[in-house]
N, C-alpha and C. Protein backbone atom coordinates (compact mmCIF):
# COMPACT_ATOMS: atom_id res chain seq x y z
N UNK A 1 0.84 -1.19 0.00
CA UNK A 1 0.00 0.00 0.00
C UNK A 1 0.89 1.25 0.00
N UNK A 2 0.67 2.46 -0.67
CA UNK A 2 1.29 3.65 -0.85
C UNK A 2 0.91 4.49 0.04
N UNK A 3 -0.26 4.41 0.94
CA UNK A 3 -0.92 5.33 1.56
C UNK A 3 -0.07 5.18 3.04
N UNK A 4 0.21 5.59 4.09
CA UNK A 4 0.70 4.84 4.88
C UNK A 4 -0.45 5.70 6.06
N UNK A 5 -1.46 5.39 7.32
CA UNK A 5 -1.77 6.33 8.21
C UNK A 5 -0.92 6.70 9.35
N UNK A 6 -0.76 7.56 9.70
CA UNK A 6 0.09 8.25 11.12
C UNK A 6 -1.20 8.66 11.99
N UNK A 7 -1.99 8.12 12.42
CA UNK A 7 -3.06 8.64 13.08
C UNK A 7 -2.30 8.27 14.47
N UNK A 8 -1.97 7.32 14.37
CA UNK A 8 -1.38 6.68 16.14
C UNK A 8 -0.54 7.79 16.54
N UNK A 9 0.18 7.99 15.65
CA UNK A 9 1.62 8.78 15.78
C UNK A 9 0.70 10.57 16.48
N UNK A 10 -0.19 11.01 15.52
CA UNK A 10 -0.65 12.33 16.23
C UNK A 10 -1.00 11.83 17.45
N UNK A 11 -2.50 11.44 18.03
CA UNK A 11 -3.13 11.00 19.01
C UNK A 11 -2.18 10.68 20.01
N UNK A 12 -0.92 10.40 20.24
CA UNK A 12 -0.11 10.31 20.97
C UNK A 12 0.68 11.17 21.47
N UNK A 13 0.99 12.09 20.05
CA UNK A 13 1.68 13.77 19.95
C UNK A 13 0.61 14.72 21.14
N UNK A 14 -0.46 14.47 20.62
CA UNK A 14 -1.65 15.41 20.98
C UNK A 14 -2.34 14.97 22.33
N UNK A 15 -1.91 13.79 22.93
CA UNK A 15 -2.74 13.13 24.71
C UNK A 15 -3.83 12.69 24.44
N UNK A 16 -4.37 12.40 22.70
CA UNK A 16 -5.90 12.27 22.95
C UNK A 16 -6.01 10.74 22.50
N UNK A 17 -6.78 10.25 23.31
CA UNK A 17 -7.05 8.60 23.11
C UNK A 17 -8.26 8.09 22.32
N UNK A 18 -7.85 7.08 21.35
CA UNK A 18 -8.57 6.61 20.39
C UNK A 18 -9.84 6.93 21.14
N UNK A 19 -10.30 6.46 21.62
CA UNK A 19 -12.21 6.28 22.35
C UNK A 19 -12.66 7.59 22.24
N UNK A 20 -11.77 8.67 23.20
CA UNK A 20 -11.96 10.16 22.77
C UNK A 20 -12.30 11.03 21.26
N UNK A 21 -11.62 10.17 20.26
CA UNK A 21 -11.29 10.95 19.10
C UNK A 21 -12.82 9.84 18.45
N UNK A 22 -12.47 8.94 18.54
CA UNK A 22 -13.92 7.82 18.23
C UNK A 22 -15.33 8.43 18.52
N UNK A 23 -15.31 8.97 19.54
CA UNK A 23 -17.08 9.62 20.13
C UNK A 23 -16.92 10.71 19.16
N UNK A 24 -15.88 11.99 19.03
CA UNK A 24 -15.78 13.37 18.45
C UNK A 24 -16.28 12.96 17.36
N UNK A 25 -15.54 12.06 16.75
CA UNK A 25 -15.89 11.67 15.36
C UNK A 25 -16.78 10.98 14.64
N UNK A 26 -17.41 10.37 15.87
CA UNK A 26 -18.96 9.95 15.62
C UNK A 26 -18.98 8.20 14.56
N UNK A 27 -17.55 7.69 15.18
CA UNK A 27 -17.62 6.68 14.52
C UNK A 27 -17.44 5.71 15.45
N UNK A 28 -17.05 3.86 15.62
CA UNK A 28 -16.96 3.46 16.34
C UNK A 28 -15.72 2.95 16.43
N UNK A 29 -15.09 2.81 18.02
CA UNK A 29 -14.05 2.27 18.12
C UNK A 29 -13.32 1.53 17.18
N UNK A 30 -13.79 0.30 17.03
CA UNK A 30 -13.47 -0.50 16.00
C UNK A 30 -13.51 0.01 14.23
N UNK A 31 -14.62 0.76 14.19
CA UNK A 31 -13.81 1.30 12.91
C UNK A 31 -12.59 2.49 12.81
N UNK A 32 -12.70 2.91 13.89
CA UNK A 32 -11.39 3.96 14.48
C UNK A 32 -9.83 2.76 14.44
N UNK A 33 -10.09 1.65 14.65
CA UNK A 33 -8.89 0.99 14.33
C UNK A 33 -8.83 0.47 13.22
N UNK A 34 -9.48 0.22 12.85
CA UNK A 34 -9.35 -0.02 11.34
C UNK A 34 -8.72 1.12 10.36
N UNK A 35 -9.26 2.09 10.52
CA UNK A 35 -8.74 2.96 10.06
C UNK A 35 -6.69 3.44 10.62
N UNK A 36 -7.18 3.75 12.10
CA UNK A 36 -5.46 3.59 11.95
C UNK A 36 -4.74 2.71 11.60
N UNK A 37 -5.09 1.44 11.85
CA UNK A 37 -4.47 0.20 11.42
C UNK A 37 -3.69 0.25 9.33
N UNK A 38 -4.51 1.55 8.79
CA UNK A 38 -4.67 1.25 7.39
C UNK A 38 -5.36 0.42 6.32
N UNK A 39 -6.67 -0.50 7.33
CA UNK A 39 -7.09 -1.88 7.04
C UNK A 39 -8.57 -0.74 6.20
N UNK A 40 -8.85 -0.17 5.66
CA UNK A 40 -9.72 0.85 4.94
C UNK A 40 -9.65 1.30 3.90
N UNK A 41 -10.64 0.75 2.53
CA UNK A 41 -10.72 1.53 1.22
C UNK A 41 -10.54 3.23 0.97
N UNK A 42 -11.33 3.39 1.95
CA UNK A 42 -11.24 5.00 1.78
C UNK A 42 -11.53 5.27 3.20
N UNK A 43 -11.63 7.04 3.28
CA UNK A 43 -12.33 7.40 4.36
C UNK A 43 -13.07 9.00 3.69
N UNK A 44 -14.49 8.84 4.13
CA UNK A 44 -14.81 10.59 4.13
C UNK A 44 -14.80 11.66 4.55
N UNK A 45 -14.44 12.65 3.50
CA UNK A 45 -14.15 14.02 4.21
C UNK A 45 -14.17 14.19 5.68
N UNK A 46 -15.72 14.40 5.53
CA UNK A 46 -16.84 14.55 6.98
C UNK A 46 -15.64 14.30 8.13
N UNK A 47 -15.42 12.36 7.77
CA UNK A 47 -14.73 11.89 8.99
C UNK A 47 -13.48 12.45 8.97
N UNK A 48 -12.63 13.11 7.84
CA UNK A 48 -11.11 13.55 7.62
C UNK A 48 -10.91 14.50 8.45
N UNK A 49 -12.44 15.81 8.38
CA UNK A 49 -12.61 16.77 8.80
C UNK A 49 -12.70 16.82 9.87
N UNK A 50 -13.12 15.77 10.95
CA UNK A 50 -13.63 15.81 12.35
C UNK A 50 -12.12 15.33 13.09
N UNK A 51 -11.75 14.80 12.49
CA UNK A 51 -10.56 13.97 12.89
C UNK A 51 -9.54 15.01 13.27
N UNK A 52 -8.85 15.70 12.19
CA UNK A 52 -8.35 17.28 11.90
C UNK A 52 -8.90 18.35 12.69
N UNK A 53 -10.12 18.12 12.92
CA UNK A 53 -10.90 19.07 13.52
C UNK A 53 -10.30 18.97 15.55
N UNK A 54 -10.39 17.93 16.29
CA UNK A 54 -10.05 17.39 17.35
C UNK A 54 -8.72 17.56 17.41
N UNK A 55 -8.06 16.98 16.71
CA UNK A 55 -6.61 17.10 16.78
C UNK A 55 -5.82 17.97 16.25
N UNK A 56 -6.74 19.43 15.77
CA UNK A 56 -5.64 20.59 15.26
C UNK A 56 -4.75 20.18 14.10
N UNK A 57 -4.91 19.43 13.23
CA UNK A 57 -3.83 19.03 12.32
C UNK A 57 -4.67 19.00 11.38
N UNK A 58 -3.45 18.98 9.88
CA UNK A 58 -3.84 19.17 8.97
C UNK A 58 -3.44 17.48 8.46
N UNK A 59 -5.04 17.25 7.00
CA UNK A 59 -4.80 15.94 6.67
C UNK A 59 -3.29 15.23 6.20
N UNK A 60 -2.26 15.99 5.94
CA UNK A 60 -0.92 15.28 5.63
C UNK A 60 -0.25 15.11 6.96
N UNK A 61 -0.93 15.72 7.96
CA UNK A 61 -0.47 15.12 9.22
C UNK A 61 -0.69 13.81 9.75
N UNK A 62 -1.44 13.30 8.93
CA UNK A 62 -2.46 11.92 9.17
C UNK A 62 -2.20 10.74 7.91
N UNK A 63 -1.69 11.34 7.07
CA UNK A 63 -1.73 10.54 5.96
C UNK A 63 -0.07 10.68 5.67
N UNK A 64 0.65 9.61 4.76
CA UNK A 64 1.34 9.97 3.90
C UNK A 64 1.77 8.93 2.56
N UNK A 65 2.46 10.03 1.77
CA UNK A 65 2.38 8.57 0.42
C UNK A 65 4.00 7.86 0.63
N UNK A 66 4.06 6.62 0.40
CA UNK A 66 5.30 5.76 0.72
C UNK A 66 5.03 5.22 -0.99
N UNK A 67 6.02 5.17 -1.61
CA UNK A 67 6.05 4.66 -3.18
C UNK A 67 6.30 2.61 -2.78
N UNK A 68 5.28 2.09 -3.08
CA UNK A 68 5.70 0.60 -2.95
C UNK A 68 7.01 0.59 -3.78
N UNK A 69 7.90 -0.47 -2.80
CA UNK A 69 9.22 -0.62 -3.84
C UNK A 69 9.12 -1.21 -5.23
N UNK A 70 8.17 -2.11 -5.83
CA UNK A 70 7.65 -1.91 -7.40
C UNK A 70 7.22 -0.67 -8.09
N UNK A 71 7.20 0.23 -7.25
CA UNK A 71 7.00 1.08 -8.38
C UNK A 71 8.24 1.94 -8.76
């Protein structure tokens, strides 16, 4: 995968714990790990926005691109 998530990496920067950022964001735990985990087709705005929104950061704070070594 090229996408790599750093969500763990903020939430740790920032003191705020998955469950915390999970209620803000109006999603559930378990899909809150999924998502950091990287185990997720996509994600929407909405949720990009709320996420960013809680944790003061901007989405390349959360995301980044890693080139698979085939390419």
């Amino acid at each position: 995968m090229a996408i790599v998530v750093r969500l763990d990496r903020v939430l740790v920067e920032r003191r705020i714990r998955s469950r915390e950022l999970a209620a803000h964001v109006r999603i559930t735990e378990s899909n809150l790990s999924l998502l950091k985990s990287g185990h997720v087709r996509g994600v929407r705005f909405e949720t990009l926005s709320r996420i960013c929104e809680l944790l003061e950061c901007q989405p390349a704070d959360l995301l980044e691109y890693v080139p698979d070594a085939n390419e």
